[in-house]
C-alpha atoms as a PDB file:
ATOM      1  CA  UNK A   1       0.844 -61.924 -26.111  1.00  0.00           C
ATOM      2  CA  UNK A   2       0.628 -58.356 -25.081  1.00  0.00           C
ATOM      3  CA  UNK A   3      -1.379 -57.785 -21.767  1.00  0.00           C
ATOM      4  CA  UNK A   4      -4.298 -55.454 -21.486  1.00  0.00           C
ATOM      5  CA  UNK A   5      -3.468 -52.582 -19.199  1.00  0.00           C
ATOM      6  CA  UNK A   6      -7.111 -53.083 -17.407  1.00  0.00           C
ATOM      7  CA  UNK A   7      -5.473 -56.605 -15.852  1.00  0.00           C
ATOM      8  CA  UNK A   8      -3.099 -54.751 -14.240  1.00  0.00           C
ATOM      9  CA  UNK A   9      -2.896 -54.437 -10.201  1.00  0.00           C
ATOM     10  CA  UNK A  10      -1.020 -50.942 -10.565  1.00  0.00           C
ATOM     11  CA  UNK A  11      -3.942 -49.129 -12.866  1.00  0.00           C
ATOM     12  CA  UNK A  12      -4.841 -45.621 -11.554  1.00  0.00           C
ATOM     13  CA  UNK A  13      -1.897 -44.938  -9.463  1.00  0.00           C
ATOM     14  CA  UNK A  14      -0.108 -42.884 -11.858  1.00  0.00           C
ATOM     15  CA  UNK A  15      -3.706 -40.924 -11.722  1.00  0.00           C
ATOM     16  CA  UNK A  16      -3.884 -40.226  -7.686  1.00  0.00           C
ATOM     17  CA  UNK A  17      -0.004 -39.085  -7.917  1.00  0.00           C
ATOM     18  CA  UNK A  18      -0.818 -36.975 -10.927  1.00  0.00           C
ATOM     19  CA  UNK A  19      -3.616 -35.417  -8.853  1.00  0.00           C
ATOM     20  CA  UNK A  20      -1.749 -35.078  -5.560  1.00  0.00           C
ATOM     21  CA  UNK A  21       0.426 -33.209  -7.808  1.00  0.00           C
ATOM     22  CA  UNK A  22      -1.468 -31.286  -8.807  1.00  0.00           C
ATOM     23  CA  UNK A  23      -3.184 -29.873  -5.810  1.00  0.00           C
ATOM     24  CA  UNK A  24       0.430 -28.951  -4.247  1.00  0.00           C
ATOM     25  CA  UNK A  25       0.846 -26.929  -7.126  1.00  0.00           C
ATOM     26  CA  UNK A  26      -2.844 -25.111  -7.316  1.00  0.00           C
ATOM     27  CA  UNK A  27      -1.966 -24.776  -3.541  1.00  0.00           C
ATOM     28  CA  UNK A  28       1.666 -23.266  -4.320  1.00  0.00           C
ATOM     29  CA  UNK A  29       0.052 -20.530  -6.748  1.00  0.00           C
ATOM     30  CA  UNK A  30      -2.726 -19.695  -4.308  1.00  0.00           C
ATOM     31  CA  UNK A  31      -0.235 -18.541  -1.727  1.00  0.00           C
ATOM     32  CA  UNK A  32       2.401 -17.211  -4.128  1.00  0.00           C
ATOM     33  CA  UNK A  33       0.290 -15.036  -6.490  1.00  0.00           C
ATOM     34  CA  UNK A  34      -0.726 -12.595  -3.655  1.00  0.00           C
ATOM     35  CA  UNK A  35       2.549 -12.328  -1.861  1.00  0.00           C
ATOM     36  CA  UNK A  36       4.279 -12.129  -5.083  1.00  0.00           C
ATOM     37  CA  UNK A  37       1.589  -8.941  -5.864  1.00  0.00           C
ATOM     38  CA  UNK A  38       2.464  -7.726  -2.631  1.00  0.00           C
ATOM     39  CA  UNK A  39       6.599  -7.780  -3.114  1.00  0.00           C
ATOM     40  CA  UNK A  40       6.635  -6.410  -6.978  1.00  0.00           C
ATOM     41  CA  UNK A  41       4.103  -3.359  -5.383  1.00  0.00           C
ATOM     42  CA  UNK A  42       6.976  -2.880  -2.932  1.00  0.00           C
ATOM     43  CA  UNK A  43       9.922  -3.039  -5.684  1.00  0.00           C
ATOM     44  CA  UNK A  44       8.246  -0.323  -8.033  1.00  0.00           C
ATOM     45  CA  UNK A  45       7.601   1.962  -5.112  1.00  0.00           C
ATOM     46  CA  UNK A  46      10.819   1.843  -4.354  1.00  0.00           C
ATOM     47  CA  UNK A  47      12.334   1.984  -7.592  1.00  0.00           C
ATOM     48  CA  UNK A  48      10.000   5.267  -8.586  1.00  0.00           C
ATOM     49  CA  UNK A  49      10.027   6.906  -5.270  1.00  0.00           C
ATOM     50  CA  UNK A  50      14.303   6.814  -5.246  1.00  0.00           C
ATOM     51  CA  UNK A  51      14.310   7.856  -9.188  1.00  0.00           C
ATOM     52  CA  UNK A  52      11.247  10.514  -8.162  1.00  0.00           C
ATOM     53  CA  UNK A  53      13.124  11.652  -5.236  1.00  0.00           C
ATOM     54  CA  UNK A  54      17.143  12.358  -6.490  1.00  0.00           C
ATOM     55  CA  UNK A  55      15.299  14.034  -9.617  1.00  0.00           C
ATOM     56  CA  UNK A  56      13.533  16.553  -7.010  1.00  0.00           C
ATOM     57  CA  UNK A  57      15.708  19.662  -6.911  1.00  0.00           C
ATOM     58  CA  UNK A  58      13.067  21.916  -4.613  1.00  0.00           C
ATOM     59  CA  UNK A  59      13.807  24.319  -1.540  1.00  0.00           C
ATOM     60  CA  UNK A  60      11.436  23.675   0.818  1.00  0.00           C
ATOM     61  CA  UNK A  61      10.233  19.920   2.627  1.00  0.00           C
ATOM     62  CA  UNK A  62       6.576  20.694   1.950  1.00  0.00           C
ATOM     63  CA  UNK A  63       7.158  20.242  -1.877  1.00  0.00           C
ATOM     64  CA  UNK A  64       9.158  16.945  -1.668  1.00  0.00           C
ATOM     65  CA  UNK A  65       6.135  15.518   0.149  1.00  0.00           C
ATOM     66  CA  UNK A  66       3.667  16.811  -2.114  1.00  0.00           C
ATOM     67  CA  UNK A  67       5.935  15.214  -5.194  1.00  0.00           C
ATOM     68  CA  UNK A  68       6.844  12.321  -3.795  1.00  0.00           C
ATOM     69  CA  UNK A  69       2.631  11.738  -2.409  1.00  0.00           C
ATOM     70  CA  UNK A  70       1.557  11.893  -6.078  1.00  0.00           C
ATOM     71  CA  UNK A  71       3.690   9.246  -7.039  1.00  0.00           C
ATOM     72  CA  UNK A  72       2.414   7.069  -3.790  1.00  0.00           C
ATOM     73  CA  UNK A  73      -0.964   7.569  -4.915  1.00  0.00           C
ATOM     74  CA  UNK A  74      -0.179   6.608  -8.481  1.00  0.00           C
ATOM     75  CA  UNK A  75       1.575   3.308  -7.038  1.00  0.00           C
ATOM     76  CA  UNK A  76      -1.933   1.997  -5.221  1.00  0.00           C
ATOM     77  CA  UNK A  77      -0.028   1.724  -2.168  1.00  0.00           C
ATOM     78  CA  UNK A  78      -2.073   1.756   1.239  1.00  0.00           C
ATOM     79  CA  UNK A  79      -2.978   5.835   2.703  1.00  0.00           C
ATOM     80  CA  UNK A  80      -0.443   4.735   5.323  1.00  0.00           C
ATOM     81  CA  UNK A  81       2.295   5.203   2.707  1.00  0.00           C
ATOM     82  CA  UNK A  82       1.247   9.115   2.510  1.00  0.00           C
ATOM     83  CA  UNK A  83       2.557   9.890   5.902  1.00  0.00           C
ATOM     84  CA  UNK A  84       6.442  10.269   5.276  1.00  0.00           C
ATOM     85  CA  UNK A  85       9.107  11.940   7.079  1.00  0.00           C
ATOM     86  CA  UNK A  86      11.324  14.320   5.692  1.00  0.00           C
ATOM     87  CA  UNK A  87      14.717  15.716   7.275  1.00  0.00           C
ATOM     88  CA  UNK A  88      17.217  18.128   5.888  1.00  0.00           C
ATOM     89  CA  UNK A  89      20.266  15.907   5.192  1.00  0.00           C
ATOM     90  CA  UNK A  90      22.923  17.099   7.471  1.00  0.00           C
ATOM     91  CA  UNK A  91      25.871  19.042   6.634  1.00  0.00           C
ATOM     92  CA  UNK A  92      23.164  20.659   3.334  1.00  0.00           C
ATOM     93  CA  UNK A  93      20.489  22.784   3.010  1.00  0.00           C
ATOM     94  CA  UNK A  94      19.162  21.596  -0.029  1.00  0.00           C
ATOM     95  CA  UNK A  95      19.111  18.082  -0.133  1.00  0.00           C
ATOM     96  CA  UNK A  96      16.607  15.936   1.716  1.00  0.00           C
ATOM     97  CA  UNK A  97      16.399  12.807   3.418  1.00  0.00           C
ATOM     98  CA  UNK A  98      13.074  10.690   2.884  1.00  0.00           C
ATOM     99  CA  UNK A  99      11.908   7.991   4.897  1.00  0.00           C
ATOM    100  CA  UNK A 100       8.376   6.112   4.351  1.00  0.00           C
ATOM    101  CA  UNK A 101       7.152   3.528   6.397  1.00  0.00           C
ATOM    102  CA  UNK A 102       4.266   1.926   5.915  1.00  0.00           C
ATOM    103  CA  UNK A 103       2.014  -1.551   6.701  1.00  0.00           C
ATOM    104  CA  UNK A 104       0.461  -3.684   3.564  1.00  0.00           C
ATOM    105  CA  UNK A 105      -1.581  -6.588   4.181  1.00  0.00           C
ATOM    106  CA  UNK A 106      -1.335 -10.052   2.291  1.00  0.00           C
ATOM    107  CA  UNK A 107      -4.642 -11.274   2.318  1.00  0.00           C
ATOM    108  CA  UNK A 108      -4.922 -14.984   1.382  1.00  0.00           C
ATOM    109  CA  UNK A 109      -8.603 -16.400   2.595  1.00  0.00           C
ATOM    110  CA  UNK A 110      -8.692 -16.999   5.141  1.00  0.00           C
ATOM    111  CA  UNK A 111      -5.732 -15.257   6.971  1.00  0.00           C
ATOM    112  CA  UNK A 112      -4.300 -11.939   6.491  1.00  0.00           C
ATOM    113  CA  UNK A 113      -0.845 -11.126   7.451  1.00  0.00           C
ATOM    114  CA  UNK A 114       0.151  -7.494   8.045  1.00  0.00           C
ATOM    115  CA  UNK A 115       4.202  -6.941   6.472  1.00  0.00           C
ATOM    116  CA  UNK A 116       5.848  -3.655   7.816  1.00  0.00           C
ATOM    117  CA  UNK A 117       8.155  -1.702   4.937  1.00  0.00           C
ATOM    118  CA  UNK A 118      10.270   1.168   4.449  1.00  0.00           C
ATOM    119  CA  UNK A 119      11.767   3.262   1.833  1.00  0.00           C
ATOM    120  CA  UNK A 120      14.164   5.674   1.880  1.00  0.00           C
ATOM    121  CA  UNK A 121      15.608   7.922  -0.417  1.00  0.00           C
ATOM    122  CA  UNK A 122      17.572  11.457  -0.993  1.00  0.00           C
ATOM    123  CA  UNK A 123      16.845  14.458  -2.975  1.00  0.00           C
ATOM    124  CA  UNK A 124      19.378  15.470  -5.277  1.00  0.00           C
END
């Protein structure tokens, strides 16, 4: 004779592990979706501001930062991002040295944490 599952002392445990599991992972993605935002934004600027930046072949420091804010702007990174240094590289007179540092917040409700980056890149 086969026994009903409903005599069973272990019905419904399967359930409350299933659903434990469940939360840990809607947990997992609530954390990770933002930060992982955060680090691709990061990558691509990087990526675009190096390939932006050895492509530049200009004279004068003023138009590497006027190239290189465009493509800020187009990355939606935070108005911190715009302010950049730029430094003749040394032993040339045409190639520059780039450096931007900037501060992007993760927001996950309800903290916020503030994560400090920099890129740097040459001129060609």
């Amino acid at each position: 004779m086969v026994r009903d599952r409903a005599w069973c002392a272990r019905t419904g445990s399967g359930r409350l592990g299933c659903l434990v599991g469940l939360l840990g992972l809607a947990l997992l993605m609530y954390v990770a979706v933002p930060f992982i935002q955060v680090e691709m934004r990061y990558r691509k600027a990087v990526e675009q501001i190096r390939e932006r930046a050895s492509a530049i072949t200009v004279e004068r420091s003023v138009e590497v930062e006027d190239r290189l804010r465009s493509v800020i702007r187009g990355l939606d990174l935070p108005p911190s991002a715009e302010r950049m240094t730029v430094r003749v590289a040394p032993g040339t007179t045409r190639r520059f040295h780039v450096t931007i540092q900037y501060a992007d917040t993760l927001r996950i409700k309800p903290w916020s944490w503030v994560i400090q980056r920099s890129i740097e890149a040459e001129t060609s």
